[in-house]
Protein backbone atom coordinates (compact mmCIF):
# COMPACT_ATOMS: atom_id res chain seq x y z
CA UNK A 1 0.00 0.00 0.00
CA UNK A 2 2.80 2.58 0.80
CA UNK A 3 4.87 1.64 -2.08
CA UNK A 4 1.59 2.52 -4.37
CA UNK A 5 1.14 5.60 -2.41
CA UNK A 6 4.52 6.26 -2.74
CA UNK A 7 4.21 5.50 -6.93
CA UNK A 8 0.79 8.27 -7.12
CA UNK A 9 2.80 11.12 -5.20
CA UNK A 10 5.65 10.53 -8.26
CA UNK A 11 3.24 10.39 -11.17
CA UNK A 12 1.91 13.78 -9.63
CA UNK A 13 5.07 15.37 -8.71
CA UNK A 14 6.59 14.47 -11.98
CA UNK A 15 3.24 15.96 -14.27
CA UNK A 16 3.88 19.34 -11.86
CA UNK A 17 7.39 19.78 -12.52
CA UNK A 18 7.12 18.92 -16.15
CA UNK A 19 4.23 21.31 -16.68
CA UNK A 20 6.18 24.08 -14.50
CA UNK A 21 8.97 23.81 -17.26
CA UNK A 22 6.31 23.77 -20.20
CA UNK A 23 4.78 26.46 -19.05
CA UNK A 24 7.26 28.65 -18.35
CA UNK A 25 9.01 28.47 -21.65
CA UNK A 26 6.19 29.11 -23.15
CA UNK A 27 5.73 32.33 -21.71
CA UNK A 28 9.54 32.64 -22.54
CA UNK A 29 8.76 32.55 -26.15
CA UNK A 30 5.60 34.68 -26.10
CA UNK A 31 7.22 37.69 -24.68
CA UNK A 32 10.41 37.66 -25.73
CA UNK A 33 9.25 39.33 -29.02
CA UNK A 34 8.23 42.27 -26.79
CA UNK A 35 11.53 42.91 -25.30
CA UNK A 36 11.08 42.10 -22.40
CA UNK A 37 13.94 39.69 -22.12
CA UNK A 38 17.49 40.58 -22.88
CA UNK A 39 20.05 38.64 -24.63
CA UNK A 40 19.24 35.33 -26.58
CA UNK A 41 16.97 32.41 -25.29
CA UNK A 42 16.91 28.47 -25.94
CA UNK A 43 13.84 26.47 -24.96
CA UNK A 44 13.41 22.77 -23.91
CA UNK A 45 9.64 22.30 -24.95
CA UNK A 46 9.51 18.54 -25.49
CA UNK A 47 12.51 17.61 -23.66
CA UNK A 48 10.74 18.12 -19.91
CA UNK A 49 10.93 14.61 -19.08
CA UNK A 50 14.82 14.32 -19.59
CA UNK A 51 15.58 16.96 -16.54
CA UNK A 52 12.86 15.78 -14.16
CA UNK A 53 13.14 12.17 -15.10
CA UNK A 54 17.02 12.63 -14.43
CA UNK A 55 17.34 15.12 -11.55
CA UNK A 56 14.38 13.42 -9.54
CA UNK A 57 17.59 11.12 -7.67
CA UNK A 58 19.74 14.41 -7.03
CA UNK A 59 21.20 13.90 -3.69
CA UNK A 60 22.02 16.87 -1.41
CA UNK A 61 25.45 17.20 -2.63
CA UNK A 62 25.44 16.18 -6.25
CA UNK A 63 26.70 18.59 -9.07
CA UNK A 64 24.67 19.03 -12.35
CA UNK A 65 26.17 20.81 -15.52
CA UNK A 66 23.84 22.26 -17.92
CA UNK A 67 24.10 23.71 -21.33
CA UNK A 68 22.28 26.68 -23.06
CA UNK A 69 19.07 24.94 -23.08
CA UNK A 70 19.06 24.68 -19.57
CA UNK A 71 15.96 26.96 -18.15
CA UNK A 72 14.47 23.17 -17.55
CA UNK A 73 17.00 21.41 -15.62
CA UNK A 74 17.27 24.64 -13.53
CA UNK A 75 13.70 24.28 -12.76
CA UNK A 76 13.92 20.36 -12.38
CA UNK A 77 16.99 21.12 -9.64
CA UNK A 78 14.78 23.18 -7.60
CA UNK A 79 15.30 27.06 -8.84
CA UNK A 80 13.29 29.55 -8.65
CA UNK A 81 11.04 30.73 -11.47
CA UNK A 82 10.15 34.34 -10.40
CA UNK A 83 14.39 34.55 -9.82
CA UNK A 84 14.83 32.78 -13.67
CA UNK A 85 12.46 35.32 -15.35
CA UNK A 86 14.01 37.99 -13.65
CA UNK A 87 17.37 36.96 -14.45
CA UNK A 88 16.15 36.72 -18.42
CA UNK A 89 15.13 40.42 -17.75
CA UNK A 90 18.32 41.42 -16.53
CA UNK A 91 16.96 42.13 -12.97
CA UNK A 92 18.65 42.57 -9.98
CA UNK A 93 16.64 39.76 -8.54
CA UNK A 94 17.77 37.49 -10.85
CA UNK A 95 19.64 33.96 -10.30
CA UNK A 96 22.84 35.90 -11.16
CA UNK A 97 21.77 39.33 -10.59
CA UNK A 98 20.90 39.79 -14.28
CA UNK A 99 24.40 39.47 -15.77
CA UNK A 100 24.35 35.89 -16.77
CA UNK A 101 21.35 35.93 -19.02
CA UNK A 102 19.80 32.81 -19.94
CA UNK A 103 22.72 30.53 -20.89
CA UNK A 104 25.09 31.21 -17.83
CA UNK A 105 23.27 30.37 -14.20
CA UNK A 106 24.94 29.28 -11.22
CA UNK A 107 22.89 28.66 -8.13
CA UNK A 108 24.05 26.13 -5.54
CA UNK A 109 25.87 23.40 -7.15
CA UNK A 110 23.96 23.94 -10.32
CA UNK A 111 25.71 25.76 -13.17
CA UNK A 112 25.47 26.32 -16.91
CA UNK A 113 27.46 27.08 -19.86
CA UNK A 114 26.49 28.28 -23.45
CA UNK A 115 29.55 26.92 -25.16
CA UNK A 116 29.07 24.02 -27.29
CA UNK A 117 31.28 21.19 -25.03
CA UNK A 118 32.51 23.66 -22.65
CA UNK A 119 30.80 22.12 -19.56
CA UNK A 120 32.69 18.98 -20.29
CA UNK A 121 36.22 19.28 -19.38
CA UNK A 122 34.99 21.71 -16.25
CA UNK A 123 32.66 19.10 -14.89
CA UNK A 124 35.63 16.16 -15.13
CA UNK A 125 37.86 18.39 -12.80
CA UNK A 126 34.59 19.24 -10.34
CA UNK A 127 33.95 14.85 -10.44
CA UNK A 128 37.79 14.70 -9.64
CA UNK A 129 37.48 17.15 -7.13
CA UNK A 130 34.49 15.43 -5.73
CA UNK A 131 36.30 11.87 -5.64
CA UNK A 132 39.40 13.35 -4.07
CA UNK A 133 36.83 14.68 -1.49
CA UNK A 134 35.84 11.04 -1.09
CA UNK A 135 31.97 12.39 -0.26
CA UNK A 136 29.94 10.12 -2.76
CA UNK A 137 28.40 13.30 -4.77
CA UNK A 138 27.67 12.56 -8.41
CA UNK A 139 28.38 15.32 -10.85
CA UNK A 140 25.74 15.22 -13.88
CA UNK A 141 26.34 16.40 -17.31
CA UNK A 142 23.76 17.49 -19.60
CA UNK A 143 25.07 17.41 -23.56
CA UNK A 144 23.33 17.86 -26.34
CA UNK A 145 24.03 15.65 -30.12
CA UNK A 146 25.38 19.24 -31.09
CA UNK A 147 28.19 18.18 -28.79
CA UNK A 148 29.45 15.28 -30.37
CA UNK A 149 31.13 17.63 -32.91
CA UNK A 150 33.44 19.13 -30.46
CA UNK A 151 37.02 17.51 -29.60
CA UNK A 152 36.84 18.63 -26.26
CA UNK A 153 34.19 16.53 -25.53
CA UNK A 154 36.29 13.53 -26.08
CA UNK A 155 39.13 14.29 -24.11
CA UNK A 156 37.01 14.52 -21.26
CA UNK A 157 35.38 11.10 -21.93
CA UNK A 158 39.30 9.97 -21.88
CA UNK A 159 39.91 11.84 -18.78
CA UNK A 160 37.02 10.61 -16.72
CA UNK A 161 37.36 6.77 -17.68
CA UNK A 162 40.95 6.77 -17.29
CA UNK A 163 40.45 8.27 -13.66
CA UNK A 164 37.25 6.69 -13.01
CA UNK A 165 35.07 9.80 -12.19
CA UNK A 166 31.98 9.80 -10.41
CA UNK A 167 30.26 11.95 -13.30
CA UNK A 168 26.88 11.17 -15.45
CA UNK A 169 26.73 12.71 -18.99
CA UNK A 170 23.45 12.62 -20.01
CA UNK A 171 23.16 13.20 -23.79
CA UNK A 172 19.85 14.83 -24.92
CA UNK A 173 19.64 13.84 -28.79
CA UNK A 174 16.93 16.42 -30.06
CA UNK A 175 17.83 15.19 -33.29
CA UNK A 176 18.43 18.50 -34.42
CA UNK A 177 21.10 20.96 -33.83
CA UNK A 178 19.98 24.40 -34.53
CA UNK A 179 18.49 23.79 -38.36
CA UNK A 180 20.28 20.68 -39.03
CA UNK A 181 19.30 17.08 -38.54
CA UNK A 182 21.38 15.02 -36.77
CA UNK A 183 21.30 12.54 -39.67
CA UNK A 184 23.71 15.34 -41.35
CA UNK A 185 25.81 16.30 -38.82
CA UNK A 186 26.65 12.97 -36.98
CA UNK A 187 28.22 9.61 -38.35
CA UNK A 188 28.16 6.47 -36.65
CA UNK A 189 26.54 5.12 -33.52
CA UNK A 190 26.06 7.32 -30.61
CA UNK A 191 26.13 4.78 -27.76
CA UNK A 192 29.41 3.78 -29.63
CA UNK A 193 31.41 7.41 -28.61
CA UNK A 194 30.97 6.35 -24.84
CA UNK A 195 31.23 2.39 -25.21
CA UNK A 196 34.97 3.51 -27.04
CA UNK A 197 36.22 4.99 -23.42
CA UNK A 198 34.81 1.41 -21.98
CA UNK A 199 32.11 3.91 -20.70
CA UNK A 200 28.92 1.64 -19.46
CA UNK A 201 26.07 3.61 -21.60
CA UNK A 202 22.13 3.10 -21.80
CA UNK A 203 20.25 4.49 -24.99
CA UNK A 204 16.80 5.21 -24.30
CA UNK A 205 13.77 5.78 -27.22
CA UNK A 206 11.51 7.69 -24.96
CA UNK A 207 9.40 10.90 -24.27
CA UNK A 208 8.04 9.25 -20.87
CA UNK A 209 9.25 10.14 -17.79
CA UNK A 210 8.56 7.14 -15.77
CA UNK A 211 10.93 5.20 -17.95
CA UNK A 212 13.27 7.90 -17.70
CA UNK A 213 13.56 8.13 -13.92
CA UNK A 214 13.97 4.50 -13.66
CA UNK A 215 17.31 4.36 -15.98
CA UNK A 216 18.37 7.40 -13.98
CA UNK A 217 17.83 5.92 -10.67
CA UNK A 218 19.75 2.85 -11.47
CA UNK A 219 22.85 4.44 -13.07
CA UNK A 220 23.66 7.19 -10.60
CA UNK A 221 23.23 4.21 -8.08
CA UNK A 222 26.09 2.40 -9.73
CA UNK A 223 27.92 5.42 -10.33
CA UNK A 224 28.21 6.20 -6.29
CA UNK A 225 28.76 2.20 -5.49
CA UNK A 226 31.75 2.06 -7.87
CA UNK A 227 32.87 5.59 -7.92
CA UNK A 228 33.28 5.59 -11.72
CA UNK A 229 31.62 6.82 -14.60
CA UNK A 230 27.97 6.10 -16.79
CA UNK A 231 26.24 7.71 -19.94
CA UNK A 232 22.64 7.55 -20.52
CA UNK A 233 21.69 9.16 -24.31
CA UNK A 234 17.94 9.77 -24.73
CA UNK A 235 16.60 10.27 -27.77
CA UNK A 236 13.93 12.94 -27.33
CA UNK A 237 12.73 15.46 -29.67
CA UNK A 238 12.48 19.49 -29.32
CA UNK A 239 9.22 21.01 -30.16
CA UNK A 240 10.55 24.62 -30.28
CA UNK A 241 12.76 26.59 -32.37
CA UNK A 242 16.42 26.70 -31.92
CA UNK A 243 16.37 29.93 -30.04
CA UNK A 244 13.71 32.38 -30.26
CA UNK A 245 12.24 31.93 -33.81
CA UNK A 246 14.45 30.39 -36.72
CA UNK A 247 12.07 27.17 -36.57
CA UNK A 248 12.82 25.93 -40.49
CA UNK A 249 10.64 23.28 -39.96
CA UNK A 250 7.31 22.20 -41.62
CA UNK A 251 4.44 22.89 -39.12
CA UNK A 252 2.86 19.78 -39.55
CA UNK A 253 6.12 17.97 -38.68
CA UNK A 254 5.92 20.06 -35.05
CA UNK A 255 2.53 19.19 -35.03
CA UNK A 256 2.96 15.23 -35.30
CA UNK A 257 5.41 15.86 -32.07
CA UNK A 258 3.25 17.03 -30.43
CA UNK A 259 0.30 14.46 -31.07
CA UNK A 260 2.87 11.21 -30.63
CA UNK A 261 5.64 12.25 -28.43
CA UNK A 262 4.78 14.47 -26.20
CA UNK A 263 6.24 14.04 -22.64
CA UNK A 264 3.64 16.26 -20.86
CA UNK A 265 0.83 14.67 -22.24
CA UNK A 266 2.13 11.02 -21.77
CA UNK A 267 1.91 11.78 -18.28
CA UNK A 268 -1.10 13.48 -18.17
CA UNK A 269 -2.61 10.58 -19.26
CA UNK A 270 -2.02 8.99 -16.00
CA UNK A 271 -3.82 11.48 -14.25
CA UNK A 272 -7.60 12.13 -13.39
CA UNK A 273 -9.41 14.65 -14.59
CA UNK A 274 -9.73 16.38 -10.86
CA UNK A 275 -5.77 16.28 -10.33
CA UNK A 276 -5.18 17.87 -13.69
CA UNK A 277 -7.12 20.58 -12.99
CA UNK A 278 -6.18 20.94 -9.71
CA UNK A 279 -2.12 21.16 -11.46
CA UNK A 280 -3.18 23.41 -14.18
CA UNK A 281 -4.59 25.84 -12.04
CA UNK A 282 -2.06 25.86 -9.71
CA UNK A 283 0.62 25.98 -11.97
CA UNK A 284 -0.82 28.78 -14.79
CA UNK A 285 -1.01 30.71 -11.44
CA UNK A 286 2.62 29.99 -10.35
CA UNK A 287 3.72 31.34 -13.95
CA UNK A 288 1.80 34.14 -14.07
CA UNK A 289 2.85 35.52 -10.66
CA UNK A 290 6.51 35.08 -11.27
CA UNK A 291 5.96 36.46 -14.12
CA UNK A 292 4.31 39.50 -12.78
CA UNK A 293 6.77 39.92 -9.74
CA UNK A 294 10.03 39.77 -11.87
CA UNK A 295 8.44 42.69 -14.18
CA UNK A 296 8.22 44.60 -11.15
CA UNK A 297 11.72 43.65 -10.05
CA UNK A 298 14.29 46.29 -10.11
CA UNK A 299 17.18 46.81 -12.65
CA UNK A 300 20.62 46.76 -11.08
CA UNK A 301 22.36 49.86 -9.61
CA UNK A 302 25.15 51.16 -12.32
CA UNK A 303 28.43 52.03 -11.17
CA UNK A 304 29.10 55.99 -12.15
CA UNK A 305 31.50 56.30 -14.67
CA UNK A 306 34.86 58.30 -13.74
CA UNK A 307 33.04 61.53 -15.13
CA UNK A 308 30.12 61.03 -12.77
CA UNK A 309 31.74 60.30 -9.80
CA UNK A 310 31.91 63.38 -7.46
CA UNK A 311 34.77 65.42 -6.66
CA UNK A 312 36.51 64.02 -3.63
CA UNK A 313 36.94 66.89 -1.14
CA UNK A 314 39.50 68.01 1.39
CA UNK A 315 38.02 68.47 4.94
């Protein structure tokens, strides 16, 4: 009986923090034509299950890495969303005081990067670190199949097995990186990059979320018991643009993503039709006042320049 308690409160939890993420970059990309953001933007509409199914086993100390479509594993790790829009806004209430924009947040042990491969080297020497430290903490790495370009990436994947690092890459294969399909931009197998560094790797075909959590679970598990390093890849699919509008895409192609592999919906259907609309409300709401309250939020304080600063006098 407590273990199917136990299975309802994560089918709820999970819908919630899914439809927190949907929601909120949808209001991302509906008022970022308005100017009311400042810098660039990348959205992970139909990738919510990867960062809650994922991040759902974070324990207190764990690191996660994130990328420049990261506004949904910042949500997933537990930040704010009145302190996200407001960093987006370049408010002084933002998660970095408005000066890292979208693609650069740091907030606990959560950071993010918007070079392509970047976070990959840095999050090797934070899993050395933590192994040194001898403290169990997992450090997770979200890449995207963009990645798999980059050279970088592979001397980390070198690094890390050679030194057998407590780290998780996690590689999010939208299947298309920025206009191109991954069909043109990657050769070979994917799970084969990892299995090459004797990496143990788990390839997953799935929008769901309950699958997802489950291959999490297990891997960071073995990852802490042996103190050495796992991949999962998860072939998901992203329903938005690249960044705020250069969508080259057919509309009926986004449409038949929507209808067949959509995460949010997937788990709705596990629901009832009293605790959806008990979420819904709630979390429309929980948007909307963020929202609202990071609009209101100040700007920062700038520094006088040289010509504005007053006079020192003698006294």
């Amino acid at each position: 009986m407590i273990h199917d308690q136990e299975l309802e409160n994560r089918k709820l939890q999970y819908y919630l923090d899914m439809l927190r993420i949907r929601r909120f970059e949808e209001k991302v990309l509906e008022m970022f034509p308005r100017g009311v953001f400042f810098g660039t933007t990348h959205t992970c509409l139909g990738q919510e299950a990867n960062a809650v199914g994922v991040l759902s086993h974070l324990g207190q100390d764990d690191i996660v890495f994130s990328n420049h479509r990261g506004h949904g594993h910042f949500l997933a790790y537990g930040g704010d969303m009145r302190s996200l829009f407001a960093e987006l806004m370049g408010k002084s209430t933002g998660v970095c005081a408005g000066k890292g924009g979208s693609q650069h947040l740091h907030w606990n042990n959560f950071y993010s990067n918007g070079i392509q491969g970047g976070i990959a080297p840095v999050a090797a020497g934070m899993a050395m670190s933590e192994k040194l430290k001898k403290n169990w903490a997992v450090t997770i790495a979200f890449l995207g199949d963009g990645t798999l370009g980059e050279g970088v990436l592979y001397e980390a994947l070198n690094m890390v097995s050679l030194w057998q690092l407590p780290i998780f890459f996690v590689l999010e294969n939208n299947r298309i990186a920025q206009t191109t399909p991954v069909e043109l931009a990657v050769s070979g197998n994917i799970l084969s990059r990892f299995s090459a560094f004797n990496i143990p790797c788990l390839e997953l075909e799935t929008s769901d979320v309950m699958e997802i959590e489950i291959a999490a679970s297990e891997m960071i598990k073995e990852i802490r018991t042996h103190t050495s390093p796992r991949a999962l890849i998860l072939h998901s699919y992203r329903f938005g643009p690249h960044s705020k509008g250069d969508d080259t895409r057919p509309v009926d192609e986004i449409e038949r993503l929507y209808r067949d592999h959509d995460p949010v919906k997937i788990q709705a259907a596990r629901l009832s039709s009293t605790q959806l609309e008990t979420i819904n409300t709630r979390v429309e709401k929980e948007v909307n006042d963020a929202y609202e309250a990071a609009i209101s939020d100040p700007f920062p304080i700038s520094m006088p320049r040289d010509s504005e600063r007053a006079t020192p006098t003698s006294g």
